[in-house]
PDB file of N, CA and C in Angstrom:
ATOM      1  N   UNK A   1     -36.585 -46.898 -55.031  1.00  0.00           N
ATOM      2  CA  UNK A   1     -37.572 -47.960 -54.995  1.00  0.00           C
ATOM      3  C   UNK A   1     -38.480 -47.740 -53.791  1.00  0.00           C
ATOM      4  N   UNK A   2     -39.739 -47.579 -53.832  1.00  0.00           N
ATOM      5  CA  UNK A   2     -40.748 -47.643 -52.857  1.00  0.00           C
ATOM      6  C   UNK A   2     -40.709 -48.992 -52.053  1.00  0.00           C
ATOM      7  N   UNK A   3     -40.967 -48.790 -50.585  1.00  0.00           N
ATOM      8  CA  UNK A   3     -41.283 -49.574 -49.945  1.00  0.00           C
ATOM      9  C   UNK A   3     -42.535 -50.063 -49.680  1.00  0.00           C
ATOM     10  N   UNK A   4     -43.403 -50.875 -49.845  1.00  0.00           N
ATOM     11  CA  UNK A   4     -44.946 -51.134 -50.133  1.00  0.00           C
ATOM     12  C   UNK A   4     -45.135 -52.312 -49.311  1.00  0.00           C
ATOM     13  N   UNK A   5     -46.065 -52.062 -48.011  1.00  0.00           N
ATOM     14  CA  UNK A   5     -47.318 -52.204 -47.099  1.00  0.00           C
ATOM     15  C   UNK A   5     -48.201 -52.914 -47.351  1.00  0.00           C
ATOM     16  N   UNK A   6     -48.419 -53.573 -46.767  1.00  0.00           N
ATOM     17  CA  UNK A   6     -50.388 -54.304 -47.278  1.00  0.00           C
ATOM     18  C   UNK A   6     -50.796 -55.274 -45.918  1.00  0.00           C
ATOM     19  N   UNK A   7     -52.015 -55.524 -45.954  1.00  0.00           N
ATOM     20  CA  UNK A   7     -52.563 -55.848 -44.814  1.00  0.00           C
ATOM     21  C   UNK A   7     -52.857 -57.501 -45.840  1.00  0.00           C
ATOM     22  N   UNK A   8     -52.639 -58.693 -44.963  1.00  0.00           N
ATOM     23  CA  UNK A   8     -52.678 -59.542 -45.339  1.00  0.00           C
ATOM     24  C   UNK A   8     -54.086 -60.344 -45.727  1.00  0.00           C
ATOM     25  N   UNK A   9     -54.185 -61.468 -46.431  1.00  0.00           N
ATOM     26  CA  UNK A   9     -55.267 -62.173 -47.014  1.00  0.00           C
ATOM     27  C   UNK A   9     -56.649 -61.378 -46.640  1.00  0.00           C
ATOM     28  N   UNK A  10     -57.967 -61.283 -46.986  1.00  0.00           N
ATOM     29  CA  UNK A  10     -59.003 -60.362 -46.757  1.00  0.00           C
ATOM     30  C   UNK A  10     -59.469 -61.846 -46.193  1.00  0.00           C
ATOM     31  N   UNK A  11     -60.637 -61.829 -45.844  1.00  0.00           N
ATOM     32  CA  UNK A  11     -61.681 -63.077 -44.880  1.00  0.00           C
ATOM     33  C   UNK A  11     -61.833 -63.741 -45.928  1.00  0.00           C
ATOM     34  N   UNK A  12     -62.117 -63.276 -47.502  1.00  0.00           N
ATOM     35  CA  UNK A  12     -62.252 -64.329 -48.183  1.00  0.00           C
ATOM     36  C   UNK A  12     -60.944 -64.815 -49.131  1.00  0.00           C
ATOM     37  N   UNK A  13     -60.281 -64.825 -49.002  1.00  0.00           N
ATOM     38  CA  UNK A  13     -58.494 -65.195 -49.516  1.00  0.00           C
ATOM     39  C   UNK A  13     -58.557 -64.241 -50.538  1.00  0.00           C
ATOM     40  N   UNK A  14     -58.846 -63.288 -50.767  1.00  0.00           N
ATOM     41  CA  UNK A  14     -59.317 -62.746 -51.971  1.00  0.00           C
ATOM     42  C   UNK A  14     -58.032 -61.828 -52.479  1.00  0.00           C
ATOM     43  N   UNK A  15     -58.705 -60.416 -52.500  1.00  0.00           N
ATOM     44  CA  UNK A  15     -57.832 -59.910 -53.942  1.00  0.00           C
ATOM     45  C   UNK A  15     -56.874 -58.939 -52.734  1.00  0.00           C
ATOM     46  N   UNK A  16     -55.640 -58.442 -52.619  1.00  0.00           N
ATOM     47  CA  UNK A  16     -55.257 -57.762 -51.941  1.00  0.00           C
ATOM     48  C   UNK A  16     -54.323 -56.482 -53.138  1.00  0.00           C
ATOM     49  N   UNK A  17     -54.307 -55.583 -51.824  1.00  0.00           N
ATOM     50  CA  UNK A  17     -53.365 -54.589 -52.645  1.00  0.00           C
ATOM     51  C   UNK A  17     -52.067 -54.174 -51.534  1.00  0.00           C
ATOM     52  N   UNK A  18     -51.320 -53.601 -51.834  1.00  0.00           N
ATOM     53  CA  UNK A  18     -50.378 -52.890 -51.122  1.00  0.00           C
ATOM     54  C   UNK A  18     -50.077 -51.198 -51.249  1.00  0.00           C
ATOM     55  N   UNK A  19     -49.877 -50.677 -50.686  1.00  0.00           N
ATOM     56  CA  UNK A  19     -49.420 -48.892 -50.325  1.00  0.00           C
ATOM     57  C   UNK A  19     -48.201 -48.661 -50.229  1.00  0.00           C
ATOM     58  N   UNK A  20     -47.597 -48.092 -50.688  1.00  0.00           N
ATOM     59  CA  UNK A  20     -46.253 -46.971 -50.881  1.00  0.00           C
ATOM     60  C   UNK A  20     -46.685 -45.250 -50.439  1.00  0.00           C
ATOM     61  N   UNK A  21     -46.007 -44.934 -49.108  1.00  0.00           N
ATOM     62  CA  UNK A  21     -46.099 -43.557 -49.374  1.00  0.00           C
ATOM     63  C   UNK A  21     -44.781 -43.343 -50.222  1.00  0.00           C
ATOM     64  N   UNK A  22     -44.928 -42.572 -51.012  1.00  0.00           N
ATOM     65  CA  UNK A  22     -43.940 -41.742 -51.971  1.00  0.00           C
ATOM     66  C   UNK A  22     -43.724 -40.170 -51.644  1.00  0.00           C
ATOM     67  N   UNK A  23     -42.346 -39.481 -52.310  1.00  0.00           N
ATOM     68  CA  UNK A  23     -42.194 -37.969 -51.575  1.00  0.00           C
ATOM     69  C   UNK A  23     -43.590 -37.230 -52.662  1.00  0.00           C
ATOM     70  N   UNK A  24     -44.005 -37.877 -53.569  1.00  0.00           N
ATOM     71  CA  UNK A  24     -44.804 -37.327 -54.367  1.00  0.00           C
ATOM     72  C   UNK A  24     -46.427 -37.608 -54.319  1.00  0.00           C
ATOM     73  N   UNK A  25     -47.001 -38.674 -53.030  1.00  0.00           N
ATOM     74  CA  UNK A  25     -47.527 -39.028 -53.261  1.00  0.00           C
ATOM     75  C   UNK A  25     -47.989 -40.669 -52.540  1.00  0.00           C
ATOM     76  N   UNK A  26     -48.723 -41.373 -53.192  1.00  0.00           N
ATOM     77  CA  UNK A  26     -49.105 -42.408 -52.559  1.00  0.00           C
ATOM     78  C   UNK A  26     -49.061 -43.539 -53.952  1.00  0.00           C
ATOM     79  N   UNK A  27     -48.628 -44.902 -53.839  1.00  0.00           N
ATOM     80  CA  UNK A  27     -48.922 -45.658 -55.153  1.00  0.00           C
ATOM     81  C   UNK A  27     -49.721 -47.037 -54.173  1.00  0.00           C
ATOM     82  N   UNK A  28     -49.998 -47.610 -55.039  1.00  0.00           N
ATOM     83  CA  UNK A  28     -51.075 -49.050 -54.885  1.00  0.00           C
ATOM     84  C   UNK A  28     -50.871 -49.815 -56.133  1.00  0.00           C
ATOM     85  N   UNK A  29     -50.307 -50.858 -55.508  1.00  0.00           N
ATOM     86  CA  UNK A  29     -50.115 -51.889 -56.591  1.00  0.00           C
ATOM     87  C   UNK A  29     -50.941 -53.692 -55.887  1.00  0.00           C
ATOM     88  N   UNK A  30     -51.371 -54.412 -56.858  1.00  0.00           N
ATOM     89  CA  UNK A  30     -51.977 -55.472 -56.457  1.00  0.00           C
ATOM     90  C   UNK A  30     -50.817 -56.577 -56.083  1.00  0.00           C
ATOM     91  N   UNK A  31     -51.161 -57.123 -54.978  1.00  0.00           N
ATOM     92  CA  UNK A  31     -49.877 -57.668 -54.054  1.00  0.00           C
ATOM     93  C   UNK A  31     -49.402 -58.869 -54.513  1.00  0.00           C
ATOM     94  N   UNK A  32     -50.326 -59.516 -55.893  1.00  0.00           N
ATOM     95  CA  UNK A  32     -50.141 -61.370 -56.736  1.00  0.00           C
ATOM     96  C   UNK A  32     -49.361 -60.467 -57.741  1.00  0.00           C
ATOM     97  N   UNK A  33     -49.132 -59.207 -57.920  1.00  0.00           N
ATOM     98  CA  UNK A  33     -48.282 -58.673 -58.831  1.00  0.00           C
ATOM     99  C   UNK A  33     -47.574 -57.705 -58.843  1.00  0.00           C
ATOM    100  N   UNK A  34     -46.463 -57.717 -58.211  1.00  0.00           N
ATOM    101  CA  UNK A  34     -45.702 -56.761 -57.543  1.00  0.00           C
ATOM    102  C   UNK A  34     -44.720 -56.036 -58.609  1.00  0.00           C
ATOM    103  N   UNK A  35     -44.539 -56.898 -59.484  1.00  0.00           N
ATOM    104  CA  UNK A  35     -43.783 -56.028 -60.825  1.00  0.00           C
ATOM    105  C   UNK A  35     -44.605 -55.098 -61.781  1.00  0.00           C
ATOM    106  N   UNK A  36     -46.096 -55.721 -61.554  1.00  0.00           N
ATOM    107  CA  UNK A  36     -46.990 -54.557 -62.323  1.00  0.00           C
ATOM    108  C   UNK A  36     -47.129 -53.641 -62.174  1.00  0.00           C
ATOM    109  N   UNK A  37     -47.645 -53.199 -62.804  1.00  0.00           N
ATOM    110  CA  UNK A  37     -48.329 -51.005 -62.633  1.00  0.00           C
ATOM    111  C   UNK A  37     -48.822 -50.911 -61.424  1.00  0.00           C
ATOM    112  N   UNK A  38     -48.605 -49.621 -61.032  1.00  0.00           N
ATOM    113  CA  UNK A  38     -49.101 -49.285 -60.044  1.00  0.00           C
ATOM    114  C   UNK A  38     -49.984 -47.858 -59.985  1.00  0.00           C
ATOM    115  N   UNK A  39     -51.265 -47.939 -59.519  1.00  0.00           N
ATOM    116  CA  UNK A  39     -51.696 -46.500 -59.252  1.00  0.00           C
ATOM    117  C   UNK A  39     -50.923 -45.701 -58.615  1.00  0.00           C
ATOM    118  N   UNK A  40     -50.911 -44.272 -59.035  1.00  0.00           N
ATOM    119  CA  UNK A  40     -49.983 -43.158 -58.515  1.00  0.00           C
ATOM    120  C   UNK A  40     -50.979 -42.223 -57.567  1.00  0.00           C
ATOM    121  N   UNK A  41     -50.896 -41.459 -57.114  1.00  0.00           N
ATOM    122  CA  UNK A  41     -52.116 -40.446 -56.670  1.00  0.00           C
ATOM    123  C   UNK A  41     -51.367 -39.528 -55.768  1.00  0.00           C
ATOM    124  N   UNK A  42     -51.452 -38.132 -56.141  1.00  0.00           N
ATOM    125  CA  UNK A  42     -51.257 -37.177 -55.600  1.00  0.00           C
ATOM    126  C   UNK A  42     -51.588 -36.873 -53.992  1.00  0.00           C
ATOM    127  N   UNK A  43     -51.213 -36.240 -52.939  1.00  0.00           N
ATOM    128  CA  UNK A  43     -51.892 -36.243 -51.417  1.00  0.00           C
ATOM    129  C   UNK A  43     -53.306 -35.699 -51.495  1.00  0.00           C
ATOM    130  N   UNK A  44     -54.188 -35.137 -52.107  1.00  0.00           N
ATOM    131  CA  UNK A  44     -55.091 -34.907 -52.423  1.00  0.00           C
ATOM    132  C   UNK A  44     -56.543 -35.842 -53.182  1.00  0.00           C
ATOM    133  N   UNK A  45     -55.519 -36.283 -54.092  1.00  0.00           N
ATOM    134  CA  UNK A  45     -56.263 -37.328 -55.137  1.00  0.00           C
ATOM    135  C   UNK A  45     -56.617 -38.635 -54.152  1.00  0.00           C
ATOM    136  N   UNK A  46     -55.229 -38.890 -53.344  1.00  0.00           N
ATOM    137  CA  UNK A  46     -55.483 -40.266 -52.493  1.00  0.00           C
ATOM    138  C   UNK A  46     -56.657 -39.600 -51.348  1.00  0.00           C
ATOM    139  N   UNK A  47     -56.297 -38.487 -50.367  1.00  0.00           N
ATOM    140  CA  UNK A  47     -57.412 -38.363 -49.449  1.00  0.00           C
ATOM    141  C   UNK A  47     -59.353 -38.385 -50.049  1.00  0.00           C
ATOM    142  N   UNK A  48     -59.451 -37.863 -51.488  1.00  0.00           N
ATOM    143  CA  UNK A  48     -60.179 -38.602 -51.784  1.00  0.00           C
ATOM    144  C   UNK A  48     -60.720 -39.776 -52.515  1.00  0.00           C
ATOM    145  N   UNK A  49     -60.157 -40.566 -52.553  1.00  0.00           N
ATOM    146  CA  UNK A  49     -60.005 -41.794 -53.072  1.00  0.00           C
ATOM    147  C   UNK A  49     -60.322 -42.620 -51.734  1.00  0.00           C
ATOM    148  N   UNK A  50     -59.448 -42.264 -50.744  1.00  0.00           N
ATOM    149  CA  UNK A  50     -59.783 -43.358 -49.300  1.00  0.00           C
ATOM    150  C   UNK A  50     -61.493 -42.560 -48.971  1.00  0.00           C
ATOM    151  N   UNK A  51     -61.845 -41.387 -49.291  1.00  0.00           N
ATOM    152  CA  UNK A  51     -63.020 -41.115 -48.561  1.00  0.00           C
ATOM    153  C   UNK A  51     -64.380 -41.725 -49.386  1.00  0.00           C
ATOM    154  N   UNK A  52     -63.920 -41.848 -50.672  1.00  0.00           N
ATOM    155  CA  UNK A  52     -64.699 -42.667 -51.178  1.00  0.00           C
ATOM    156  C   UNK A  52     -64.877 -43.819 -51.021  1.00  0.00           C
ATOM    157  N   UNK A  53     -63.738 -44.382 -50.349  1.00  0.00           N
ATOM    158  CA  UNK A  53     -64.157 -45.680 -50.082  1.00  0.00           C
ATOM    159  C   UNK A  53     -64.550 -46.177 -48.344  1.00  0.00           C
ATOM    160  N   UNK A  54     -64.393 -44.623 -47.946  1.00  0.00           N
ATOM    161  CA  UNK A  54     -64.833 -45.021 -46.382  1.00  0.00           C
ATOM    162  C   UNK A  54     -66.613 -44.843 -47.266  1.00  0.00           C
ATOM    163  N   UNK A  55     -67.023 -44.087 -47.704  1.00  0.00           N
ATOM    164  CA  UNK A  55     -68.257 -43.948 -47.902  1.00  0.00           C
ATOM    165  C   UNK A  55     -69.262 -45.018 -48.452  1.00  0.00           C
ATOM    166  N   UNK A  56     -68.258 -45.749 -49.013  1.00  0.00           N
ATOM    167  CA  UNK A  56     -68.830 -46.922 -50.277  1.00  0.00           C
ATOM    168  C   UNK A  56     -68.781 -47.903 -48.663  1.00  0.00           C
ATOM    169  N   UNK A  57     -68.168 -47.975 -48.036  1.00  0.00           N
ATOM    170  CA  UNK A  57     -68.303 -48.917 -46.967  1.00  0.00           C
ATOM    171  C   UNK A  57     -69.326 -48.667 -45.545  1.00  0.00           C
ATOM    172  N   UNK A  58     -69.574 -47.463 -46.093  1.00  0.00           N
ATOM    173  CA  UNK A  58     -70.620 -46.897 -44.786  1.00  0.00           C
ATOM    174  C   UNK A  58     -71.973 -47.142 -45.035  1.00  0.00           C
ATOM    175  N   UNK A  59     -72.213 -47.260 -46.753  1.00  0.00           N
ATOM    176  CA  UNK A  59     -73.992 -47.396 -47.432  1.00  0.00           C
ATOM    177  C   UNK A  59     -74.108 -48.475 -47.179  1.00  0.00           C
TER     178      UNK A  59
END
C-alpha cells in the first residue's frame, strides 16, 4: 500500500490531490477520494508532467 502526501486546502478550499512515491514510479490520487483511481507515471513521465506545470504557472 502506498503512502500518499498532499499539501493541505489550496487558498480557495478547493480541489486537492495527494503523491505517492512508488518503487515504480509516482501516483496522484484526488484527496475527497482516496479509494479512487489514481494516476500512475513513470520517473520520466512525472518529471515531465511537474515541468509542465511549472510552465503553465510561469505564463
Amino acid at each position: 500500500m502506498a503512502t500518499y502526501a498532499g499539501a493541505g486546502a489550496g487558498s480557495s478550499g478547493g480541489d486537492c490531490v495527494e503523491v505517492a512515491n512508488l518503487p515504480y514510479g509516482t501516483a496522484v490520487r484526488d484527496n475527497q477520494h482516496p479509494a479512487g483511481p489514481a494516476l500512475t507515471f513513470d520517473g520520466a513521465a512525472w518529471r515531465r508532467f511537474v515541468d509542465e506545470i511549472k510552465g503553465a504557472y510561469a505564463r
